[in-house]
Protein backbone atom coordinates (compact mmCIF):
# COMPACT_ATOMS: atom_id res chain seq x y z
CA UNK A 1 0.00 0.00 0.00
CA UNK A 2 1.08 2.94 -1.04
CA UNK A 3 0.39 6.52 1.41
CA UNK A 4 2.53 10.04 1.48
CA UNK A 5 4.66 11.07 4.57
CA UNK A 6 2.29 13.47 5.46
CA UNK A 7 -0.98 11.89 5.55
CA UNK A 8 0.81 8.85 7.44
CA UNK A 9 1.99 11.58 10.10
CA UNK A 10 -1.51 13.00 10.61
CA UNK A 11 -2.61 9.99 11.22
CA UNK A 12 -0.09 9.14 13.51
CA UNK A 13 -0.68 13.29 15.52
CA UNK A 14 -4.46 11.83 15.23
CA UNK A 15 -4.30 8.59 17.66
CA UNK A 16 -5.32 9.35 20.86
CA UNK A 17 -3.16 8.66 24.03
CA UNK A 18 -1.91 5.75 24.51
CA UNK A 19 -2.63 4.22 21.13
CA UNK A 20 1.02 3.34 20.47
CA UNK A 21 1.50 0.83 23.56
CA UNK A 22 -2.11 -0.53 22.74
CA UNK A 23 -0.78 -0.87 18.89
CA UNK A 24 2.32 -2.46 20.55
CA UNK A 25 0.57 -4.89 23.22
CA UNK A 26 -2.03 -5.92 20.37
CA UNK A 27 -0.03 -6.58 17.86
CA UNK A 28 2.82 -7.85 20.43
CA UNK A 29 5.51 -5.93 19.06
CA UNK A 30 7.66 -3.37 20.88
CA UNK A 31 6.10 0.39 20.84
CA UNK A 32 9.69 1.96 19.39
CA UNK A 33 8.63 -0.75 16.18
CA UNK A 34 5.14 1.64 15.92
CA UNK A 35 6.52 4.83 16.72
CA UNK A 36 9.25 3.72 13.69
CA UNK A 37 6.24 2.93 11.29
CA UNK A 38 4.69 6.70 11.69
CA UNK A 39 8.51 8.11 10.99
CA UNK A 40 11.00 7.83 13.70
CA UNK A 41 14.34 6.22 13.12
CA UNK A 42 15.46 4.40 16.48
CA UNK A 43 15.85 1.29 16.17
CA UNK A 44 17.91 0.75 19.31
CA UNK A 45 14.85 -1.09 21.20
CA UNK A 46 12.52 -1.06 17.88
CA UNK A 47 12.88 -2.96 14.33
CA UNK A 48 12.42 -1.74 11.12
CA UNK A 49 9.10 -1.09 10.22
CA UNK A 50 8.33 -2.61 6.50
CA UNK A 51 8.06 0.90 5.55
CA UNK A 52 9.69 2.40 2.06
CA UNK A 53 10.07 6.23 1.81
CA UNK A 54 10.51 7.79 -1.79
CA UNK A 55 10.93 11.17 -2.89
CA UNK A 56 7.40 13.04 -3.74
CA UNK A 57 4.94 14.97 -3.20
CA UNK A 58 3.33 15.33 0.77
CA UNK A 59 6.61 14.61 2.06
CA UNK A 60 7.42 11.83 0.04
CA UNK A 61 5.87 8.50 -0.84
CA UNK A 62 5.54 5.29 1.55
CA UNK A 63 5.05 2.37 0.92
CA UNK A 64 3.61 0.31 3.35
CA UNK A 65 4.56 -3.33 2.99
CA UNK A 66 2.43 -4.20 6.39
CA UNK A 67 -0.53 -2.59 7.15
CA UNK A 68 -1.75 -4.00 10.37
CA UNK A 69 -0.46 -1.08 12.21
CA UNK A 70 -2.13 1.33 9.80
CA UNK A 71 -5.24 -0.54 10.26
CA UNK A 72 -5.16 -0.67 13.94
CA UNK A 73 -4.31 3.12 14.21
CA UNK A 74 -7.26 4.50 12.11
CA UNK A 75 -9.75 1.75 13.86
CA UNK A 76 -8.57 3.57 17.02
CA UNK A 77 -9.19 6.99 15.59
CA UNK A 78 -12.41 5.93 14.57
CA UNK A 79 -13.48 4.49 18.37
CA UNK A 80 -11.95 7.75 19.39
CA UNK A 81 -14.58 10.46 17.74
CA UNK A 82 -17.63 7.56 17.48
CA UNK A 83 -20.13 9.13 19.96
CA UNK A 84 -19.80 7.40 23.52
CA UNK A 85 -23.52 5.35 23.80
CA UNK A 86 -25.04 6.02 27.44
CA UNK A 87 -27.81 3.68 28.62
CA UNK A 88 -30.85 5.54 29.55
C-alpha cells in the first residue's frame, strides 16, 4: 500500500493517548517498532518497520509493505470520535 509522509503523520498526531503501547501490546511488538512505522528512526529497542520512503509529493511517498499497524491506528481513531452510547 502505497500513502505520502504526510498523511501517514496526521494519522499518527491523530491517535489518541496511549494508542502506540495498545498498537504495541495488540499486535505484540515493541512500541519503538510503531513509533518507527509513523517516521522515527530508532531502532535501538525497535525494528524496522516494513516501511519504504521515496521522494514526492506530501513529504514523500511510503510504501507500506504491512498494514496492520495502519489498520489498527485508524480503527482507534475511529473508536476515538464515534459518539460514547449512554444507557438511559
Amino acid at each position: 500500500m502505497n500513502i505520502t509522509f504526510n498523511e501517514l503523520r496526521k494519522i499518527k498526531h491523530s491517535l489518541p493517548t496511549g494508542s502506540i503501547a495498545r498498537i504495541a501490546q495488540e499486535l505484540n511488538i515493541e512500541e519503538q517498532t510503531v513509533r518507527n512505522y509513523f517516521g522515527a528512526q530508532k531502532y535501538e529497542n525497535g525494528k524496522v518497520a516494513g516501511i519504504q520512503i521515496e521522494p514526492g509529493p506530501g513529504g514523500g511517498i511510503v510504501h507500506l509493505e504491512d498494514t496492520r499497524i495502519l489498520e489498527l491506528a485508524k480503527q482507534l481513531i475511529t473508536e476515538s470520535s464515534a459518539p460514547a452510547m449512554h444507557p438511559n
